[in-house]
Protein backbone atom coordinates (compact mmCIF):
# COMPACT_ATOMS: atom_id res chain seq x y z
CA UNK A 1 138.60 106.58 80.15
CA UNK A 2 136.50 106.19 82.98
CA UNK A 3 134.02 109.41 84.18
CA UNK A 4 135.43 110.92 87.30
CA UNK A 5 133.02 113.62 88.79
CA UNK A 6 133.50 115.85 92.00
CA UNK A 7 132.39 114.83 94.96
CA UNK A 8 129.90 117.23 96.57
CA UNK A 9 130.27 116.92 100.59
CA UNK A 10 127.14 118.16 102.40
CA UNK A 11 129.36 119.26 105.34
CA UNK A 12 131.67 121.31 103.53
CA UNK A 13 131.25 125.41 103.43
CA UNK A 14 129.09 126.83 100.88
CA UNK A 15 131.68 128.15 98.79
CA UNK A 16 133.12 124.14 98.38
CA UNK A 17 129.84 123.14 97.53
CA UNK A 18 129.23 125.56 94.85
CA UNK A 19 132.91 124.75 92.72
CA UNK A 20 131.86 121.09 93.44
CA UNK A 21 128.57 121.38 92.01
CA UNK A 22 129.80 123.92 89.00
CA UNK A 23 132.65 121.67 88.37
CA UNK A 24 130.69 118.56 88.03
CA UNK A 25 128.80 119.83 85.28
CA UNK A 26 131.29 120.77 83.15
CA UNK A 27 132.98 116.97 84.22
CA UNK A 28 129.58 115.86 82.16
CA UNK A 29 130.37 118.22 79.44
CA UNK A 30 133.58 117.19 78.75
CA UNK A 31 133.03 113.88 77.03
CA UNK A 32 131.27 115.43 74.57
CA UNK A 33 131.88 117.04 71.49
CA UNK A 34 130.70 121.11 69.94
CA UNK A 35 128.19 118.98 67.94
CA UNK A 36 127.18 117.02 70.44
CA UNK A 37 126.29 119.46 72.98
CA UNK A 38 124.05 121.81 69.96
CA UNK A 39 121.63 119.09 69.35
CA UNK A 40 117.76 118.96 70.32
CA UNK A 41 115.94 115.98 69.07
CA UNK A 42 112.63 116.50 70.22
CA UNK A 43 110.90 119.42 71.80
CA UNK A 44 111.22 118.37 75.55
CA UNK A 45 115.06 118.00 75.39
CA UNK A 46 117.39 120.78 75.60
CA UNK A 47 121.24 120.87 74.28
CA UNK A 48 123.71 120.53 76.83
CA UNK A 49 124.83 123.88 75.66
CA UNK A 50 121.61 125.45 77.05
CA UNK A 51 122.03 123.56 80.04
CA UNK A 52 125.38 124.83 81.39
CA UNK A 53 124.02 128.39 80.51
CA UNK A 54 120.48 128.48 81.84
CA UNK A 55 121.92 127.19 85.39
CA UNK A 56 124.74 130.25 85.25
CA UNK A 57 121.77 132.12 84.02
CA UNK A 58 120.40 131.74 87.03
CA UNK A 59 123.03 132.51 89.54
CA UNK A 60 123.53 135.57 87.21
CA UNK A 61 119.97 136.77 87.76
CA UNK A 62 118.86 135.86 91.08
CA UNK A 63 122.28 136.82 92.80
CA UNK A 64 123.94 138.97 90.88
CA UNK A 65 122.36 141.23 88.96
CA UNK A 66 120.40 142.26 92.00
CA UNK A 67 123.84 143.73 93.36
CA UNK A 68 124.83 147.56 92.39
CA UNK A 69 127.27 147.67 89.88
CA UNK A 70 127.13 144.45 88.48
CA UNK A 71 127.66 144.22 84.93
CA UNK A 72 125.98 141.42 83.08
CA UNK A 73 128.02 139.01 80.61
CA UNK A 74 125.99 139.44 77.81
CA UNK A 75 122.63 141.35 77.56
CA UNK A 76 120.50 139.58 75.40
CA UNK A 77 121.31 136.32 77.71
CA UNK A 78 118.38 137.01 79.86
CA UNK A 79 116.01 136.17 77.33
CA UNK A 80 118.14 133.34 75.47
CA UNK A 81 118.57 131.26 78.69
CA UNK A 82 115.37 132.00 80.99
CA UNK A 83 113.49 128.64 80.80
CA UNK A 84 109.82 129.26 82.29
CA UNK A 85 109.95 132.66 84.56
CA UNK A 86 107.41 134.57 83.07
CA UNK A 87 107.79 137.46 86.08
CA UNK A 88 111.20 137.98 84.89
CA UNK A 89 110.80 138.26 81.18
CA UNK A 90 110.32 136.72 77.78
CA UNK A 91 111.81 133.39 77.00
CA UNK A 92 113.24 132.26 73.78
CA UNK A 93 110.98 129.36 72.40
CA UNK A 94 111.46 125.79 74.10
CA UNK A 95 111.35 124.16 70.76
CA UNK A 96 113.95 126.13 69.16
CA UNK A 97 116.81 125.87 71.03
CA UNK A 98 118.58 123.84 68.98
CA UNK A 99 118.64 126.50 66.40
CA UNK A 100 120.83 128.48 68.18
CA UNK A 101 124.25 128.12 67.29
CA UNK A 102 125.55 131.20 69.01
CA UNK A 103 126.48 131.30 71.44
CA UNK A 104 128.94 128.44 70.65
CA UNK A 105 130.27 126.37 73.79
CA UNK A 106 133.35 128.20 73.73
CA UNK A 107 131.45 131.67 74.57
CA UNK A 108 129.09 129.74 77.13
CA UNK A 109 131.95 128.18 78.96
CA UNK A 110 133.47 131.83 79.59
CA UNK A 111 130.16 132.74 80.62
CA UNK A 112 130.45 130.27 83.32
CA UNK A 113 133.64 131.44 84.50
CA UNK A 114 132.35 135.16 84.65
CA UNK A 115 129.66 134.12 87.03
CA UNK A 116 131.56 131.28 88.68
CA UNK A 117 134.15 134.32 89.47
CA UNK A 118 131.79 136.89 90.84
CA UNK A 119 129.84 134.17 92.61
CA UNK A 120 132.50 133.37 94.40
CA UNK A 121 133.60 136.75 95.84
CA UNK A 122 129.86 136.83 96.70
CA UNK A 123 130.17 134.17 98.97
CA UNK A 124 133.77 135.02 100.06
CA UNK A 125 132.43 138.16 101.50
CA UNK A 126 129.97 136.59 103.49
CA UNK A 127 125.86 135.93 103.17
CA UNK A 128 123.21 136.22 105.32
CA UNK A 129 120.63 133.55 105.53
CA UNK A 130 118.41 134.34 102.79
CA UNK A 131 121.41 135.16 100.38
CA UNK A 132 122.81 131.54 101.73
CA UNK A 133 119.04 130.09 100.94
CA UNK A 134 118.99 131.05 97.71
CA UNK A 135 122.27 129.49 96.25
CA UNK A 136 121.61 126.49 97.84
CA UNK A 137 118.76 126.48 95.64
CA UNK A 138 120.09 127.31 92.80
CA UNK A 139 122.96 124.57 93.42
CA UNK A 140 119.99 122.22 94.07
CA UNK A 141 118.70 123.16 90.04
CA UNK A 142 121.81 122.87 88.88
CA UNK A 143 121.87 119.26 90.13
CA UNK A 144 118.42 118.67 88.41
CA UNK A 145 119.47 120.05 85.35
CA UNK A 146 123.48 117.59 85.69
CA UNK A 147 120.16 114.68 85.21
CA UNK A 148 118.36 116.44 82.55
CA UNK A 149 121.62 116.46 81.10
CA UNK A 150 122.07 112.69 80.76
CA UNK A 151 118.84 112.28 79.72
CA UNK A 152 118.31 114.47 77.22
CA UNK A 153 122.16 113.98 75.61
CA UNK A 154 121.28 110.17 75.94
CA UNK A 155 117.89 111.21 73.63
CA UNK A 156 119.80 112.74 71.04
CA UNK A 157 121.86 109.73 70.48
CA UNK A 158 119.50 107.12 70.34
CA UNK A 159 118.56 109.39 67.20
CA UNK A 160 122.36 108.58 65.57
CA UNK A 161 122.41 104.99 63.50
CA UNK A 162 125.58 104.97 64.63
CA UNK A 163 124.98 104.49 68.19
CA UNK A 164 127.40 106.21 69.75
CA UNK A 165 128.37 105.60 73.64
CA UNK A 166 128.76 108.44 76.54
CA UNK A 167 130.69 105.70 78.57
CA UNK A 168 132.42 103.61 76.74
CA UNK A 169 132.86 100.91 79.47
CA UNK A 170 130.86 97.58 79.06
CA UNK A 171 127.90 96.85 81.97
CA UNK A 172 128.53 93.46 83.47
CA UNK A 173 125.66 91.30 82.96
CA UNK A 174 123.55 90.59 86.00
CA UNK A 175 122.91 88.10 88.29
CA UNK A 176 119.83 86.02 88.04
CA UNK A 177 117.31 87.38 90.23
CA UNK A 178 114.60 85.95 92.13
CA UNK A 179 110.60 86.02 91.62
CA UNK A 180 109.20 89.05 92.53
CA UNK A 181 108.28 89.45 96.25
CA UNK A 182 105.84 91.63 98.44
CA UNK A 183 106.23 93.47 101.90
CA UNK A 184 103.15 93.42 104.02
CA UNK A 185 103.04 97.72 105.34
CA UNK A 186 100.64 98.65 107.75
CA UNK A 187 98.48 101.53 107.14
CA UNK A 188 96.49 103.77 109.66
CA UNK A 189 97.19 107.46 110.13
CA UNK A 190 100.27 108.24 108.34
CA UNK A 191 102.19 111.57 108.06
CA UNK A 192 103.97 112.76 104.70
CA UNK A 193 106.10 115.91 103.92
CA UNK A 194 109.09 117.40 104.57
CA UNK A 195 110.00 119.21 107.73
CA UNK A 196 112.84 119.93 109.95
CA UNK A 197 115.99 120.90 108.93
CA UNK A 198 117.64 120.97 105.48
CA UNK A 199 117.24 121.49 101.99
CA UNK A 200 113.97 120.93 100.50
CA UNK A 201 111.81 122.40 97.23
CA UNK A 202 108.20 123.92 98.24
CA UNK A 203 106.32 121.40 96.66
CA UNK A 204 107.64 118.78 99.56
CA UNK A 205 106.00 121.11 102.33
CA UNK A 206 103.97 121.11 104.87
CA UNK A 207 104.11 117.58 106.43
CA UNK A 208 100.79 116.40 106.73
CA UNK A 209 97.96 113.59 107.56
CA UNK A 210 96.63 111.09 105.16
CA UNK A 211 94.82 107.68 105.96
CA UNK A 212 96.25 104.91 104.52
CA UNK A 213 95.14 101.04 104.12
CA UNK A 214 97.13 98.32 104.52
CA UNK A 215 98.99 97.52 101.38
CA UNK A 216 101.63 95.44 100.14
CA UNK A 217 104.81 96.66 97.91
CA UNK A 218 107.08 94.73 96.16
CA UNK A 219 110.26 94.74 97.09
CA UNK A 220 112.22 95.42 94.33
CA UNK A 221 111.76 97.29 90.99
CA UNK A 222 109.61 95.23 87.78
CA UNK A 223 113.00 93.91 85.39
CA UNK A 224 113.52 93.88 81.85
CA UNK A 225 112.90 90.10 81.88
CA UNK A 226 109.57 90.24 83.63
CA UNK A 227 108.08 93.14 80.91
CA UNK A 228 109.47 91.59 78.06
CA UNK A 229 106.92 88.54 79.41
CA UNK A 230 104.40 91.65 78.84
CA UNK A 231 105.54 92.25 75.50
CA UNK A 232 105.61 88.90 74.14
CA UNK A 233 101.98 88.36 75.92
CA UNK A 234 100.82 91.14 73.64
CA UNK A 235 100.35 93.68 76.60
CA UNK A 236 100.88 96.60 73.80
CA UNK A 237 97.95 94.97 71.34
CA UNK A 238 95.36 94.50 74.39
CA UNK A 239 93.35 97.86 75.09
CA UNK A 240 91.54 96.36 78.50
CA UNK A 241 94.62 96.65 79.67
CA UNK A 242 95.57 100.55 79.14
CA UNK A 243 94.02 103.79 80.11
CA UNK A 244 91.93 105.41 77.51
CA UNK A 245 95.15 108.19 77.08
CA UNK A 246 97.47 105.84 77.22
CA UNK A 247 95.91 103.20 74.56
CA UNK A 248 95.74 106.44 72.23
CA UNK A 249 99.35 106.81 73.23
CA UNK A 250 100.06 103.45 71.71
CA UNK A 251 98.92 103.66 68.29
CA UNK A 252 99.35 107.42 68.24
CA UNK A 253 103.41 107.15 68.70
CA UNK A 254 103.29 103.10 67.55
CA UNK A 255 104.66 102.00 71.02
CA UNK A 256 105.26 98.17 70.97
CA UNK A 257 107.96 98.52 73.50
CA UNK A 258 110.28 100.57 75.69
CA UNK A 259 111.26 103.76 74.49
CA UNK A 260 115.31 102.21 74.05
CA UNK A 261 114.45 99.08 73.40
CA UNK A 262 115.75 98.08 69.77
CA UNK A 263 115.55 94.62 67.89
CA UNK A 264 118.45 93.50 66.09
CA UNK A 265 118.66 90.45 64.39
CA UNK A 266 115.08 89.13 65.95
CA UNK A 267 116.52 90.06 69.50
CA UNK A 268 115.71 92.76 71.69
CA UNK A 269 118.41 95.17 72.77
CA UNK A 270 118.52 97.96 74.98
CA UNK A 271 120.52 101.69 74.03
CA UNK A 272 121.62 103.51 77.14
CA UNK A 273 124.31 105.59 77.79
CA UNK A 274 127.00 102.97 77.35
CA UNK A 275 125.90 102.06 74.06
CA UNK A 276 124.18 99.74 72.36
CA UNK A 277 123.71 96.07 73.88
CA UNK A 278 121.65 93.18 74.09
CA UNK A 279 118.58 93.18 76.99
CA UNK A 280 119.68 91.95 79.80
CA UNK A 281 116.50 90.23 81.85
CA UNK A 282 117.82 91.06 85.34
CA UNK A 283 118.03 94.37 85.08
CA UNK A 284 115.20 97.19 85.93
CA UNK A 285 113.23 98.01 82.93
CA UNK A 286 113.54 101.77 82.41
CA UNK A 287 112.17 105.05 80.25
CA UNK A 288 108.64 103.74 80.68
CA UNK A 289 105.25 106.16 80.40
CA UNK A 290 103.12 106.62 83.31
CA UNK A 291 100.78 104.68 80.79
CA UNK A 292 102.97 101.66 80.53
CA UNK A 293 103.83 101.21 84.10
CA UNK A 294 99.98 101.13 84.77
CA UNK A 295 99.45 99.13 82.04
CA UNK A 296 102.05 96.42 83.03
CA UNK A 297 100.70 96.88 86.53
CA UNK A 298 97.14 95.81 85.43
CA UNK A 299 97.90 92.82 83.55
CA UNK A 300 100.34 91.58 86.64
CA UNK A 301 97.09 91.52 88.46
CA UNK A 302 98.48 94.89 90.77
CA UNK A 303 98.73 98.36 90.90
CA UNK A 304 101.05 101.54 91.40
CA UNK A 305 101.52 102.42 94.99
CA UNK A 306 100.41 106.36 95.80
CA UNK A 307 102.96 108.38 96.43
CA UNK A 308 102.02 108.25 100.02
CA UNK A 309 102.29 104.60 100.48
CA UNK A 310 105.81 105.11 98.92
CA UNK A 311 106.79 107.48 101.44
CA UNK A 312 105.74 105.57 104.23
CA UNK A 313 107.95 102.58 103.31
CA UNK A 314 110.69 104.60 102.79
CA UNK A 315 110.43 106.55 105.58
CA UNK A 316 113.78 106.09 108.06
CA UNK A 317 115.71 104.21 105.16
CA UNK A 318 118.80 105.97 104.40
CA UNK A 319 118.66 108.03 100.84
CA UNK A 320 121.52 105.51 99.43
CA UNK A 321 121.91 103.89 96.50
CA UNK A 322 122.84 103.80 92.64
CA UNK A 323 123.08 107.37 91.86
CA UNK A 324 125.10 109.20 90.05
CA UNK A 325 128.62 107.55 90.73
CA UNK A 326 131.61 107.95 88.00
CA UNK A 327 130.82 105.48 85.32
CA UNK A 328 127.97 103.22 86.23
CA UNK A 329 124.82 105.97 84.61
CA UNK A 330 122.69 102.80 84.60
CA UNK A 331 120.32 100.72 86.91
CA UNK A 332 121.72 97.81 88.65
CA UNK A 333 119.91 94.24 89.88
CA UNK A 334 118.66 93.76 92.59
CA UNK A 335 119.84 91.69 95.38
CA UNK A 336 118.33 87.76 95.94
CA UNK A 337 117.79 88.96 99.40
CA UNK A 338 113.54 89.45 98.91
CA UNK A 339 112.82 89.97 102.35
CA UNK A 340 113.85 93.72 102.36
CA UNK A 341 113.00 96.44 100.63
CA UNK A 342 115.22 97.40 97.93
CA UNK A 343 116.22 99.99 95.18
CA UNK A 344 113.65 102.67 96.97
CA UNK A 345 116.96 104.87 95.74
CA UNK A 346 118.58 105.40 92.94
CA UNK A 347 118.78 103.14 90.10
CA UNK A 348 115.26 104.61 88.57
CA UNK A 349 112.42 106.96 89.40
CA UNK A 350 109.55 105.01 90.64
CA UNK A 351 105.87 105.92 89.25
CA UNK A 352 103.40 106.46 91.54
CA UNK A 353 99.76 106.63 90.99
CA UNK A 354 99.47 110.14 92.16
CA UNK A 355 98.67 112.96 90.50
CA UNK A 356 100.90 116.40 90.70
CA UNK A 357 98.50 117.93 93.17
CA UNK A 358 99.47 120.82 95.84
CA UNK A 359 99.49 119.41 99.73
CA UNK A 360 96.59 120.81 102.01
CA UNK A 361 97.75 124.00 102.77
CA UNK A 362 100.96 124.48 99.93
CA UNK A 363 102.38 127.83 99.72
CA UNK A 364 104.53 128.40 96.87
CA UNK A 365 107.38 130.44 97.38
CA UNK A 366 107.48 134.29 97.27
CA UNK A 367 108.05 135.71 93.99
CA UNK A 368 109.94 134.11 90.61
CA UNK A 369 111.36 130.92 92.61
CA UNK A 370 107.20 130.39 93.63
CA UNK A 371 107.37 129.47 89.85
CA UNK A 372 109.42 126.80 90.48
CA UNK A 373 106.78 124.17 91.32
CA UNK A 374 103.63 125.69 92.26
CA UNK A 375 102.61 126.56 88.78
CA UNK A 376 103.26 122.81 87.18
CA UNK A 377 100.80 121.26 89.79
CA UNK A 378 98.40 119.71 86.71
CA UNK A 379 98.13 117.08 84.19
CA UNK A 380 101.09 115.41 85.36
CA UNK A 381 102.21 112.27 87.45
CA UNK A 382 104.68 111.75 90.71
CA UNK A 383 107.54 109.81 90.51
CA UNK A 384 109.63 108.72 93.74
CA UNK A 385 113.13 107.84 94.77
CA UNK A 386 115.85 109.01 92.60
CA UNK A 387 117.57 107.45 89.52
CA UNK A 388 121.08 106.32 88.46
CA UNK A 389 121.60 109.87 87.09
CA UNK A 390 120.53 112.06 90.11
CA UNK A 391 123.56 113.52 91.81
CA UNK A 392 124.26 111.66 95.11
CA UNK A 393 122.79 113.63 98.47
CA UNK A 394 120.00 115.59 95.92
CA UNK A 395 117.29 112.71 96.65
CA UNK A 396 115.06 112.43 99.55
CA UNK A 397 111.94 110.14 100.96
CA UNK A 398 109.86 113.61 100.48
CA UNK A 399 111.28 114.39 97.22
CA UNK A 400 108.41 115.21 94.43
CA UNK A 401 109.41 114.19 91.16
CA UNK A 402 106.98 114.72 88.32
CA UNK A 403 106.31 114.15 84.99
CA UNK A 404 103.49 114.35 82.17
CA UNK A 405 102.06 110.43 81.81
CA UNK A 406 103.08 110.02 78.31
CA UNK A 407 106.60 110.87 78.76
CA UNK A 408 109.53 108.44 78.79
CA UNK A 409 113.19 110.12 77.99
CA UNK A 410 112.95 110.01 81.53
CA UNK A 411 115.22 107.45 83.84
CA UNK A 412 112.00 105.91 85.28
CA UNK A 413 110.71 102.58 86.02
CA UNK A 414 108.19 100.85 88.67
CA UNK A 415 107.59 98.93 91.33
CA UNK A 416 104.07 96.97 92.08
CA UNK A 417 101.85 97.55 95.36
CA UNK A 418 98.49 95.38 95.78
CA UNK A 419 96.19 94.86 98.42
CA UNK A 420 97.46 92.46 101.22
CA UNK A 421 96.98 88.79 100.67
C-alpha cells in the first residue's frame, strides 16, 4: 500500500497546520510495528517511540504547562522525553533510550491525543503573536524530527539480515545521465541570511555581507556511478586524499564504502528505505561523511562549495523539489538538461565546506528555545538544501543544516564547486 501523508498548506489557519503536521507523523508511524518503533541501533538514533513523544513533549512544556490549571499527562515525562534543554531539567541518557520499554506506543499515542486535545482549544481560543510564534516553532521541530524519523528507523533496519522494506514499492531505475557539468557564478559582494517575513530558526539570522570569488558549481549532485569510479580507484586505501580525521575515520570504523552500500554476490547494492536493491549508477550517492564528500572532492580535482557560495546560487530559485512526497523517500536523477542548476532541493542535503559557526552579530533566542541552535555552533559541518525526507515547505535557501563530519545516517550527498576555468 502506497504512503499517503497530509498535506500541510502554508496558507491555511494555524489550527489546520498543527492537525496536518501532528497527523503526518503518526501517517509515518503507522507502517511500523511495537518492535519496530522500540529500537535504537546506535547512540545517535532515537526510536520512533521517543520521537512522537519528545515533539508532544514539547508542545506540553512550552505551551501548556505554562497555563494555570493545566494538568500534565504523566509526571515523570518531563525528564523521559526532554532531549538537550538543560534550563528546563534533567534528561534521561541519549544512549539509553532504547531501554525503555514503557511507556509502550499504546500509552505514547494517548499522550499525543491529550496534548493534541488541549492544544487545540489553545489555539481555538485565540493567540497572540508570541503564543502564535512559538507553535509555529514547535510545528517546525516536529517536521525535523518526521526526517529524523526516516533516518534513524531506516538505521535500525539496515541492522536486520532480513532487510526489511518501509515502502514496499520498487524505485524505477534511472535514466542515463550526462557527464557532470559546471555553472560559471559571479562573485563580488554577496549578502546571506534570512530576513523578511516568515518562518525561520535563529541560526539563519541576521542577513549579512561576505566577499565572494568567482566560482564554478556543478550543476547537479555527484551519482552513485561516478563514486563507485572512486571506490574502484581505491579512493578509501589512498590517505593524500583524506583529511587527517577523516583517514582515522576510515580504518577506525573500516569504511571502504557508503554507509548502505552492501555487496552481494561480487556486486554492489544499495539498502534504503524501499529495501534492498542493486546500485543504480544514475542516481545521487547518499549517507556520505563530511570526510568522504571532501575526499571524493579532492581526488575529482575540486572542492566543496561554502555554504555561502551555495546560497548565492540558490538564491531566487523556488524551494521545490524531491521532498517528502507519499512514497518516493529516495533521491531521484537528475535531468540531461546540464545547463541549469539542478537538485539545489530536495533529493539530499548538500555538504558544504563550512563550519557550524554563529553569523557576525547572532543572537540566540531568549531563554530554553536559545538552546535550540546557538549552543551546537562547534565541531560540526553545514549542509544545504533539503533531502527526499524533509517535509515539503520546511526547506529554505537560508536554511542551516548541520552535522558532525564523521556522521552519515544522514540523507546527505554533494555537489562539486572549483575555481572558474
Amino acid at each position: 500500500m502506497a504512503l499517503s501523508l497530509p498535506e500541510v498548506s502554508p496558507n491555511a489557519d494555524l489550527g489546520a497546520r498543527f492537525r496536518a503536521v501532528r497527523d503526518r507523523s503518526v501517517a509515518l508511524a503507522q507502517r511500523l510495528t511495537p518492535e519496530d518503533m522500540t529500537v535504537q541501533s546506535m547512540p545517535d538514533v532515537s526510536p520512533t517511540k521517543w520521537h512522537l513523544a519528545h515533539v508532544t513533549w514539547f508542545f506540553e512544556t512550552f505551551l501548556l504547562k505554562p497555563l494555570p490549571g493545566y494538568r500534565a499527562f504523566h509526571s515523570d515525562f518531563e525528564v523521559l522525553f526532554n532531549s538537550y534543554y538543560n534550563s528546563v531539567g534533567e534528561q534521561f541518557p541519549r544512549a539509553q533510550r532504547g531501554l525503555v520499554t514503557r511507556p509502550g506506543v499504546a500509552e505514547v499515542r494517548s499522550y499525543r491525543e491529550h496534548v493534541d486535545e488541549r492544544m487545540a482549544e489553545l489555539i481555538a481560543r485565540g493567540m497572540d503573536s508570541a503564543g502564535a510564534a512559538l507553535v509555529e516553532v514547535g510545528l517546525q521541530h516536529e517536521m525535523q524530527h518526521q526526517e529524523l524519523l526516516l533516518m534513524d528507523i531506516l538505521h535500525v533496519f539496515a541492522q536486520n539480515p532480513l532487510s526489511p522494506a518501509f515502502l514496499e514499492e520498487p524505485l524505477p531505475r534511472a535514466a542515463a545521465g550526462g557527464a557532470q557539468s559546471f555553472r560559471g557564478m559571479s562573485g563580488g559582494l554577496a549578502e546571506v541570511g534570512f530576513e523578511g517575513a516568515g518562518f525561520c530558526f535563529d541560526n539563519e539570522r541576521p542577513r549579512h555581507k561576505c566577499w565572494l570569488e568567482d566560482y564554478e558549481l556543478g550543476t547537479r549532485l555527484v551519482t552513485n556511478g561516478e563514486y563507485l569510479e572512486f571506490v574502484q580507484d581505491g579512493g578509501y586505501r589512498a590517505p593524500l586524499l583524506w583529511l587527517a580525521d577523516g583517514w582515522h575515520a576510515v580504518n577506525q570504523e573500516n569504511w571502504s564504502a557508503p554507509a548502505y552500500w552492501r555487496q552481494v554476490g561480487g556486486e554492489w547494492h544499495e539498502f534504503g528505505l524501499h529495501g534492498l536493491a542493486p546500485l543504480d549508477p544514475g542516481l545521487p550517492v547518499a549517507h556520505l561523511s563530511y570526510y568522504e564528500a571532501e575526499a571524493f572532492a579532492a581526488w575529482a580535482g575540486a572542492r566543496l562549495p561554502t555554504e555561502a557560495e551555495w546560497e548565492h546560487a540558490a538564491d531566487g530559485a523556488a524551494a521545490l523539489g524531491n521532498f517528502m512526497h507519499g512514497s518516493r523517500l529516495h533521491p531521484k536523477e537528475a535531468s540531461s538538461d546540464a545547463s541549469e542548476l539542478q537538485q539545489l532541493y530536495g533529493d539530499l542535503w548538500e555538504w558544504t565546506a563550512s563550519a557550524y559557526l554563529p553569523y557576525p552579530g547572532f543572537v540566540a533566542a531568549p531563554g530554553a528555545l536559545g538552546e535550540y541552535n546557538g549552543k551546537f555552533m562547534v565541531g560540526q559541518m553545514v549542509l544545504r538544501g533539503g533531502a527526499c525526507v524533509t517535509p515539503p515547505g520546511h526547506a529554505r535557501a537560508t536554511y542551516r543544516n548541520f552535522f558532525y563530519p564523521q556522521q552519515r545516517w544522514m540523507f546527505s550527498g554533494l555537489r562539486l564547486a572549483r575555481a572558474p576555468r
